[in-house]
Protein backbone atom coordinates (compact mmCIF):
# COMPACT_ATOMS: atom_id res chain seq x y z
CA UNK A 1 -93.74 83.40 6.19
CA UNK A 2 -91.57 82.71 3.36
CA UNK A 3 -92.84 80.73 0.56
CA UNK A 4 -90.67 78.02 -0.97
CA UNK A 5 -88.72 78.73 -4.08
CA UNK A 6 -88.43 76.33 -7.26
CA UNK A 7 -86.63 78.83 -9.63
CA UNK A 8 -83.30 76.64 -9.22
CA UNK A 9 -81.96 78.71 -12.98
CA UNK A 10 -82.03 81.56 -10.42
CA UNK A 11 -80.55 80.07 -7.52
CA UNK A 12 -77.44 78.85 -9.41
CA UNK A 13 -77.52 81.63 -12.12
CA UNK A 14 -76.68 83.91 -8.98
CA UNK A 15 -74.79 81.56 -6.63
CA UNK A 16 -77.22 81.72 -4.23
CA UNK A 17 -75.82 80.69 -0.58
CA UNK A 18 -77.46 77.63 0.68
CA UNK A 19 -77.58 74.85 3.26
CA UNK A 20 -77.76 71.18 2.91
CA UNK A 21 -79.83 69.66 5.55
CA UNK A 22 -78.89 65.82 4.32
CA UNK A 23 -77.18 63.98 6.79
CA UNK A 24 -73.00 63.74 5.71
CA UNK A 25 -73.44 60.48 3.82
CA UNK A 26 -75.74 62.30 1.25
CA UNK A 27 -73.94 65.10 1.04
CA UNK A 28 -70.67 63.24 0.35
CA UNK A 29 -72.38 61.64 -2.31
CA UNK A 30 -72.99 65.01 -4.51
CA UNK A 31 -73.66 67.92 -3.54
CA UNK A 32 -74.03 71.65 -5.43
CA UNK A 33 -70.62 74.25 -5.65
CA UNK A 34 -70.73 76.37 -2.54
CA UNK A 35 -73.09 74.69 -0.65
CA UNK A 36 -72.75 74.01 3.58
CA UNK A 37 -73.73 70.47 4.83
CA UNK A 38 -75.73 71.77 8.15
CA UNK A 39 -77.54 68.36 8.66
CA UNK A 40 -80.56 67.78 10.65
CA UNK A 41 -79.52 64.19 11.82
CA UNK A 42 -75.93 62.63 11.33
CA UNK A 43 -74.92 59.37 9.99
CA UNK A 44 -75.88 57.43 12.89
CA UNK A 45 -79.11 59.32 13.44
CA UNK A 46 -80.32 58.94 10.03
CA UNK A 47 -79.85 55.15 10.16
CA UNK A 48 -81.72 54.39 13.29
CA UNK A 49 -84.70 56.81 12.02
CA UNK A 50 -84.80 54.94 8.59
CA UNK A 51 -84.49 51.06 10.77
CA UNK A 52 -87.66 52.49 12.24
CA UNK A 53 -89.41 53.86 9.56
CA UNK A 54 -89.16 50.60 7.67
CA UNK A 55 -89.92 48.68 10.44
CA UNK A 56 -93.17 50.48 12.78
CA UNK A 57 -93.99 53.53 10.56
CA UNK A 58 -93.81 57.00 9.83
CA UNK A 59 -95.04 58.27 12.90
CA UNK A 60 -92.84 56.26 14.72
CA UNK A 61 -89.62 57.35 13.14
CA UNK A 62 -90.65 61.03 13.53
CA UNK A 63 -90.84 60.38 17.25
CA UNK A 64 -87.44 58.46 17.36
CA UNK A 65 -86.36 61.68 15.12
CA UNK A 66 -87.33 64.08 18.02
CA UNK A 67 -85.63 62.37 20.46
CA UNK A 68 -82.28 61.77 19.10
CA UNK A 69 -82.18 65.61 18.09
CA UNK A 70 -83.26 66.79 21.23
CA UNK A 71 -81.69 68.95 24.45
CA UNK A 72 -78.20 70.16 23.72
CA UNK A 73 -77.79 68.32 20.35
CA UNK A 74 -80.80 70.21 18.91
CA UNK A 75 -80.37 73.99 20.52
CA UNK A 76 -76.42 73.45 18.75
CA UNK A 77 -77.88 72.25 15.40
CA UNK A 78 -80.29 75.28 15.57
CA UNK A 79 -77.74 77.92 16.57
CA UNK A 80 -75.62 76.60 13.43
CA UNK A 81 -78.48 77.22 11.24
CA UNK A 82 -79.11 80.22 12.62
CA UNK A 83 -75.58 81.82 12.36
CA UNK A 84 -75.99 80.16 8.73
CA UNK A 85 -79.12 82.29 8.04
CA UNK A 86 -78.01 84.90 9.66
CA UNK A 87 -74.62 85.69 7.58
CA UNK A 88 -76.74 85.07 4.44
CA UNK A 89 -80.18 86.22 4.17
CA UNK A 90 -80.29 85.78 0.67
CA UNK A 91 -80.11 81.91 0.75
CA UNK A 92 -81.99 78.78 1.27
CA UNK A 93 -82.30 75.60 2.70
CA UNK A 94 -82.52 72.37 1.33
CA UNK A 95 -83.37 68.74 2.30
CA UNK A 96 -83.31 65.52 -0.34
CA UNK A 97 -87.14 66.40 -1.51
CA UNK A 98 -88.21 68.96 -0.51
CA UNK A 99 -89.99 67.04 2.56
CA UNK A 100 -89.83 66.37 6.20
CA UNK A 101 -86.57 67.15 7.51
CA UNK A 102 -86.61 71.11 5.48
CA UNK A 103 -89.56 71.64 7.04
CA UNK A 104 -88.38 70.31 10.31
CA UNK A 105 -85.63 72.69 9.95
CA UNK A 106 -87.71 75.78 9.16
CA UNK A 107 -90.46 75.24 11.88
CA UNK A 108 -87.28 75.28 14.42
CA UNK A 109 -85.57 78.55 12.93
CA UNK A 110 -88.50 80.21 12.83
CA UNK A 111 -89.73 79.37 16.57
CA UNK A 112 -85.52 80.70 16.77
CA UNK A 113 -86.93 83.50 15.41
CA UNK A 114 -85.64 83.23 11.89
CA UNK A 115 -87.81 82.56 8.68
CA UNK A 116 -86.10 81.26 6.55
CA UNK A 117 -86.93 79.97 2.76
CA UNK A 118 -86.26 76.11 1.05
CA UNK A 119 -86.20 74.79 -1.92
CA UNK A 120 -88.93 73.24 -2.85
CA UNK A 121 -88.37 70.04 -4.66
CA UNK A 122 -85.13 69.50 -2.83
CA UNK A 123 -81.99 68.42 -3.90
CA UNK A 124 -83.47 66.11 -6.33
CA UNK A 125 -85.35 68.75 -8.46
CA UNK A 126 -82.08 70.63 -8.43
CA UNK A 127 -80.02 67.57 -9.44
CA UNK A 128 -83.04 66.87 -12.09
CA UNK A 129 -82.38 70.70 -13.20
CA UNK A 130 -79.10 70.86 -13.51
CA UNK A 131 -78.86 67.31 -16.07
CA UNK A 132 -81.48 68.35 -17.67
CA UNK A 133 -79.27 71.60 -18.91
CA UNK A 134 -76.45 69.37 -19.85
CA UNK A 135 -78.61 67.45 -22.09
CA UNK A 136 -80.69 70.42 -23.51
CA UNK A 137 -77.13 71.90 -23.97
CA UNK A 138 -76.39 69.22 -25.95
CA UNK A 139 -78.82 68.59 -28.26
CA UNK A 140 -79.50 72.76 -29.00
CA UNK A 141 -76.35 74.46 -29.15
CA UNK A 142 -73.67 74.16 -31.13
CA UNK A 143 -70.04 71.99 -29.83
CA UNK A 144 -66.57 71.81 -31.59
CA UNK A 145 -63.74 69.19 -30.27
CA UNK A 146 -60.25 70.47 -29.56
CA UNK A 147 -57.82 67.88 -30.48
CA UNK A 148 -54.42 67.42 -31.06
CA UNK A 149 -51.41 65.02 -29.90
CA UNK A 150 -50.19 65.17 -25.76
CA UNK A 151 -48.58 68.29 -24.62
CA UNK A 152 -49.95 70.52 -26.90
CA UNK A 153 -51.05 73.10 -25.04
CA UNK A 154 -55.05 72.29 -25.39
CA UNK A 155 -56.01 73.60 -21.29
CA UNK A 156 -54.07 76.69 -22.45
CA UNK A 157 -56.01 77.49 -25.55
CA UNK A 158 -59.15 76.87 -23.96
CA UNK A 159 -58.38 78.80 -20.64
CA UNK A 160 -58.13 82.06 -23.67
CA UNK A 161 -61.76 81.06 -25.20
CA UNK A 162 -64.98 82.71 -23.18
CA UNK A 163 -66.88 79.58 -24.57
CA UNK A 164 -64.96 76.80 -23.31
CA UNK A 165 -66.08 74.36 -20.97
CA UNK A 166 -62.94 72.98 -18.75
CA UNK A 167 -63.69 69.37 -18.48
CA UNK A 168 -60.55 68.31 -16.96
CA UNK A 169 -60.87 71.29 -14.72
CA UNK A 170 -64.57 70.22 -13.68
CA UNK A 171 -62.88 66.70 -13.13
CA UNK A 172 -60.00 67.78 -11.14
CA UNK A 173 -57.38 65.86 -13.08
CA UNK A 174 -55.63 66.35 -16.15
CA UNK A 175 -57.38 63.40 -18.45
CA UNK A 176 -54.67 60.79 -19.10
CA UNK A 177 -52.50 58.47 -16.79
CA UNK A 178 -50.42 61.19 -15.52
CA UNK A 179 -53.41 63.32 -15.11
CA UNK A 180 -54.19 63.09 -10.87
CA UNK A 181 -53.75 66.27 -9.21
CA UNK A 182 -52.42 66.55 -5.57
CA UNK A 183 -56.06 67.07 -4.17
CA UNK A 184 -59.02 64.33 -4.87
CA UNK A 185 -61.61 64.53 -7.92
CA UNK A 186 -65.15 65.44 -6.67
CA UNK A 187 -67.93 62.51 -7.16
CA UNK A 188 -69.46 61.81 -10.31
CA UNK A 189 -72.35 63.91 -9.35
CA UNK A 190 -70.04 66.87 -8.58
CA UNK A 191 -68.57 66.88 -11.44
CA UNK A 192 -71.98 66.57 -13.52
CA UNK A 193 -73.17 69.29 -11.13
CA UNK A 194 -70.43 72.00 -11.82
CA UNK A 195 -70.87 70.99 -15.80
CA UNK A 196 -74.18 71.49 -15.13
CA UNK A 197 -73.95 74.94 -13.64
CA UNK A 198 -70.99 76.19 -16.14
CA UNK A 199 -72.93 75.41 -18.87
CA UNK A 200 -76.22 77.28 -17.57
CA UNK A 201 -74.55 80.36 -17.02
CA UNK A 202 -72.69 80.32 -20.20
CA UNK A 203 -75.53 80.23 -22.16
CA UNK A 204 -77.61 83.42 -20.06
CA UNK A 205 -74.68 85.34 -21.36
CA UNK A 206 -75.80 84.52 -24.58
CA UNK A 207 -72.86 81.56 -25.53
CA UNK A 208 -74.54 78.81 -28.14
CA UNK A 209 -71.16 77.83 -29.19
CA UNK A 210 -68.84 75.91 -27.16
CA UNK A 211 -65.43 74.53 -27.68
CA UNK A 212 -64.45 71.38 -25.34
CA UNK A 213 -61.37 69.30 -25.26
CA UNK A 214 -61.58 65.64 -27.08
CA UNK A 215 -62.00 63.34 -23.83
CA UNK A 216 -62.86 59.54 -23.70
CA UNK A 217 -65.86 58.95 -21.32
CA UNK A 218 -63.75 58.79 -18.55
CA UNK A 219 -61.71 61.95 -17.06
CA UNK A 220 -59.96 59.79 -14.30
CA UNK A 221 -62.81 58.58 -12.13
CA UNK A 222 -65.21 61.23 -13.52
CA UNK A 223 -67.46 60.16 -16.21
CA UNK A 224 -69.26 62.61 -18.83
CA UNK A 225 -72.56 62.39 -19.38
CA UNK A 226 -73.52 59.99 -21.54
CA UNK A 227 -75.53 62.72 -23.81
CA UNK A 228 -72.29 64.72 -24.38
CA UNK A 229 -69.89 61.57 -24.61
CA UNK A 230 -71.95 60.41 -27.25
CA UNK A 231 -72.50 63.91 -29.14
CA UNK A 232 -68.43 63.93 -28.95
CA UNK A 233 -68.81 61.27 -31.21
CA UNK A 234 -69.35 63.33 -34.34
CA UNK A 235 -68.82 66.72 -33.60
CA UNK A 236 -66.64 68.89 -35.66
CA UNK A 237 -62.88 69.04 -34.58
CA UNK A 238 -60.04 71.40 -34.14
CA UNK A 239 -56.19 70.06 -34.26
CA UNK A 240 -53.80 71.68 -32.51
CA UNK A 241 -50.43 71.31 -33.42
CA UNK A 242 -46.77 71.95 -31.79
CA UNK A 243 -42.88 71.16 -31.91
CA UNK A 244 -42.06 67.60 -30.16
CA UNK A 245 -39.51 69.90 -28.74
CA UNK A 246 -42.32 72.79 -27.56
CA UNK A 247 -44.57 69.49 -26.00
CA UNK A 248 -41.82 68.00 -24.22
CA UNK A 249 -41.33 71.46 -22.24
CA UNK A 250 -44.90 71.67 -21.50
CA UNK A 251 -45.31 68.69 -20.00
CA UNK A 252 -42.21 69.36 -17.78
CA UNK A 253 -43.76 72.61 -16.50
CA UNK A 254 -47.05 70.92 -16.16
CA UNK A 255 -46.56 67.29 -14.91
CA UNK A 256 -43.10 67.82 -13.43
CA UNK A 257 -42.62 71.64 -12.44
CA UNK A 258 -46.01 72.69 -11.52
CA UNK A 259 -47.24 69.88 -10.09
CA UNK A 260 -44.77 68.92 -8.13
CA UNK A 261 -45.40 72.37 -6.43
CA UNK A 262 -48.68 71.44 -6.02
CA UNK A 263 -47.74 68.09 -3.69
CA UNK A 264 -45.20 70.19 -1.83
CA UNK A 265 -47.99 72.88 -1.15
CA UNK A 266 -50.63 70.38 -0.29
CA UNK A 267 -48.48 67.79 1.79
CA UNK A 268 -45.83 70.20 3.13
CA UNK A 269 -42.40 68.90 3.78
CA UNK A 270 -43.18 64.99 2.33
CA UNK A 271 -44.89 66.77 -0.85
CA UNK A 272 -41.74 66.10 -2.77
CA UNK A 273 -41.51 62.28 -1.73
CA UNK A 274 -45.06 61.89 -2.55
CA UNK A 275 -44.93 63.59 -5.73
CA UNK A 276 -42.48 60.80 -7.25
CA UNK A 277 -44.80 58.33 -5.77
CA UNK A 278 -47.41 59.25 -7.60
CA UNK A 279 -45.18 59.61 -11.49
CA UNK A 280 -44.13 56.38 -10.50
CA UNK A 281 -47.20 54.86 -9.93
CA UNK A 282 -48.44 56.88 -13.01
CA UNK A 283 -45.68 55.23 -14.74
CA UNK A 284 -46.75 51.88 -13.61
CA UNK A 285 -50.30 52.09 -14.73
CA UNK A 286 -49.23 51.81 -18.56
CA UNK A 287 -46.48 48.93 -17.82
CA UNK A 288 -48.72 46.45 -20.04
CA UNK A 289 -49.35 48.88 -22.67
CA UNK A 290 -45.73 50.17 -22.76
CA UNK A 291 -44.32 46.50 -22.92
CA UNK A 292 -42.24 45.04 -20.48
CA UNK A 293 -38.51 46.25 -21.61
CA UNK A 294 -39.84 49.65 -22.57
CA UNK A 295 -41.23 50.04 -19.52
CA UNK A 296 -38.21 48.87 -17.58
CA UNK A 297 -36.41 50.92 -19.69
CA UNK A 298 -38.22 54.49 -19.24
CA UNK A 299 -39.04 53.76 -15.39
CA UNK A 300 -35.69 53.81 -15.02
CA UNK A 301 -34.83 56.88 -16.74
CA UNK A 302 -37.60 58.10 -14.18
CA UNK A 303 -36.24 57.00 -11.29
CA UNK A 304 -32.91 58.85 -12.13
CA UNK A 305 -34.71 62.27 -12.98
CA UNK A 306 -36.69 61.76 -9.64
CA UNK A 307 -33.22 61.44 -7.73
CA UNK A 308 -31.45 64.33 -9.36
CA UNK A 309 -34.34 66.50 -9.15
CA UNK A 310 -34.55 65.65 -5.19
CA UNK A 311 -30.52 65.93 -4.54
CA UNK A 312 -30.30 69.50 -6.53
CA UNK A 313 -33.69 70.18 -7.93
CA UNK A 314 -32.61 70.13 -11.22
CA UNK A 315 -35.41 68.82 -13.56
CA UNK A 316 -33.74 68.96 -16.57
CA UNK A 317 -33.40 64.72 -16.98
CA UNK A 318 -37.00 64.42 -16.73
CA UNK A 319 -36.86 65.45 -20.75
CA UNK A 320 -35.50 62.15 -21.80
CA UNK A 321 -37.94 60.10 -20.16
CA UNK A 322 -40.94 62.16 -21.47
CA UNK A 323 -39.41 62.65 -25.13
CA UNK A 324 -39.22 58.50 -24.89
CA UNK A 325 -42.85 58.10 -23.67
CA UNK A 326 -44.41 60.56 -26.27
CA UNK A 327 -42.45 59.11 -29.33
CA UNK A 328 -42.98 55.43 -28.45
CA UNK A 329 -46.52 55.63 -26.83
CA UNK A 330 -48.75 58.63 -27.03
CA UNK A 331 -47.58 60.02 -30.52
CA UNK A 332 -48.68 56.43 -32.39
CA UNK A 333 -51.76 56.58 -30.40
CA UNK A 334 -53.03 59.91 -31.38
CA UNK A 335 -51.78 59.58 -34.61
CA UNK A 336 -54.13 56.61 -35.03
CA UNK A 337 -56.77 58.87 -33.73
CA UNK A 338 -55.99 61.92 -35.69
CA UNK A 339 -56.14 59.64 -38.78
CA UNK A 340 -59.51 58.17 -37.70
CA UNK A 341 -61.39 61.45 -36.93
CA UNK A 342 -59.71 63.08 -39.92
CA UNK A 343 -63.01 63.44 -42.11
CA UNK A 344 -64.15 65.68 -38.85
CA UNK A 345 -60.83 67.80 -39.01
CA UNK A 346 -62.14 71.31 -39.84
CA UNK A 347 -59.16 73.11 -38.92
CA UNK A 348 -55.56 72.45 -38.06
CA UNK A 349 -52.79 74.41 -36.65
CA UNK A 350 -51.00 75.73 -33.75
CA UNK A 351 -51.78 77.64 -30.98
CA UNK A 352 -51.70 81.27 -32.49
CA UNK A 353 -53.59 80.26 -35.85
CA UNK A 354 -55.87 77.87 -33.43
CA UNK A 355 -56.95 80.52 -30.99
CA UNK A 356 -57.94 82.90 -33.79
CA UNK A 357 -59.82 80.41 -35.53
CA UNK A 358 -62.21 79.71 -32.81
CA UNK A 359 -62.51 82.90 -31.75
CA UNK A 360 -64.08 83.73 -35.64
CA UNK A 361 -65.52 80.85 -35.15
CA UNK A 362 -67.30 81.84 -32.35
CA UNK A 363 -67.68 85.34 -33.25
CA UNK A 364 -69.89 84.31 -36.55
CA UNK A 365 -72.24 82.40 -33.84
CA UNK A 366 -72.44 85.17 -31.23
CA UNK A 367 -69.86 83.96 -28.80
């Protein structure tokens, strides 16, 4: 009979396959990279089992339990654990603690024939795990910020460093208003979850250095953890610097270019249409800041890029609109910032002279 396992640095130093037995609601919630939602009970089931359980008991919610999952519902619930187990025999199951329904789950795969191991501790000593390596992360190794005004290239220098850590990536979204990608961000607890496991494996190669981007708390709806937002505070930085000219052609591949691709591959045929939707809207969600007649003003450069580029698919007017935006809005902005954090400055430069830098960096701290 297989024992339980509560080596969780194992199980997500090696990606180990596993099943959530949670019912959907939990597992929408946060979950762990790669892992299946097979649930025991669904939404509805779970509900009615908890009504009773606060209301007649234990024993009487096990016995509801049993016969909701019962028959047909429970001999298709088995056979999908089964084929689950089956495909990977190196994995594991999981309930919230480690409790009822994982055992519930076992007991039935193994009168299926199948023993199969959990995790003891459940989700919840994983979840525990995995913040608990953020913060150690934190407090014992050793961070620098990479700064430097919009457009600069910062996801490309640290897509080149073996010791980065890819917030925005983790977060799904590129960090400022314009930042939402085509597909959703994961939950909160996702996104603390994949930091979590990044950073674990990261350091078992030996990495005690790590560069990440400068980020406010939030990365769209993603927040950081509140032990790295505030170590942010006063790490060392990096500035990275480049041509208005060199930004403004980033940002069109990036936020006009690429990611318009991105919408057209994701929604098919109305990809396009939804794409200008959501600049617009992006647009729109810095009208107070901007002012009202710059606003009015740049939108409506917008609007005429977002016409020409459906028409021929020319994106060349979208430069005007983002030149406009970065002098008037962004550029004072992080030049207030750069100014502010400027005792922290340790190095500035651009991308060539910035790469190599952190690389030495790095190299003198075993990265």
């Amino acid at each position: 009979m297989p024992s339980d396992i509560t080596d969780y640095r194992e199980i997500f130093l090696n990606d180990r396959p596993m099943m959530d037995t949670r019912a959907p609601v939990e597992f929408v919630k946060g979950a762990f990279p790669g892992v299946v939602n097979l649930p025991l009970m669904n939404d509805d089931e779970r509900q009615r089992v908890g009504t009773c359980y606060k209301q007649q008991g234990q024993q009487a919610a096990i016995v509801l339990g049993h016969q909701l999952v019962s028959g047909a519902t429970k001999a298709e619930r088995v056979e999908q654990w089964a084929q689950f187990a089956r495909a990977h025999p190196e994995g594991y199951l999981y309930c919230f603690r480690g409790g009822l329904r994982s055992q519930i789950v076992q007991q039935w795969l193994r009168e299926a024939g199948i023993d199969y191991p959990r995790v003891g501790g459940g989700y919840k000593a994983m979840r525990s795990f995995l913040l608990d390596t953020v913060e150690r992360a934190t407090r014992e190794c050793d961070f620098v910020l990479l700064g430097g005004m919009t457009g600069t290239g910062k996801t490309e220098v640290l897509g080149q460093l073996r010791n980065a850590l890819d917030l925005e990536g983790h977060a799904n979204h590129r960090g400022s208003s314009f930042g939402k990608r085509a597909t959703a961000q994961p939950s909160n607890i996702d996104f603390e979850n994949r930091l979590g496991v990044d950073l674990l494996k990261k350091r078992d190669q030996g990495i005690e250095q790590f560069v990440v981007e400068d980020e406010s708390r939030m990365i769209g709806s993603c927040a950081l953890p509140l032990a790295l937002h505030k170590g942010m505070q006063a790490f060392p930085m990096v500035w990275l610097e480049d041509s208005l000219a060199g930004r403004v052609e980033r940002i069109l591949g990036d936020y006009v270019v690429d990611l318009c691709a991105e919408f057209v591959s994701v929604f098919g045929e109305s990809g396009q249409q939804v794409f200008a939707q959501r600049l617009t809207e992006s647009l729109g969600n810095i009208h107070k800041r901007l002012g009202g007649e710059r606003f009015q003003r740049l939108q409506g450069i917008l609007q005429q890029a977002l016409e020409e580029q459906a028409r021929s698919g020319s994106v060349d007017l979208h430069r005007e609109w983002i030149e406009g935006l970065l002098r008037e809005y962004y550029d004072p902005m992080y030049a207030f910032q750069r100014e502010k954090k400027g005792a922290r400055i340790e190095f500035a430069g651009e991308q060539g002279a910035v790469l190599e830098y952190l690389r030495e960096r790095g190299a003198r701290r075993g990265c």
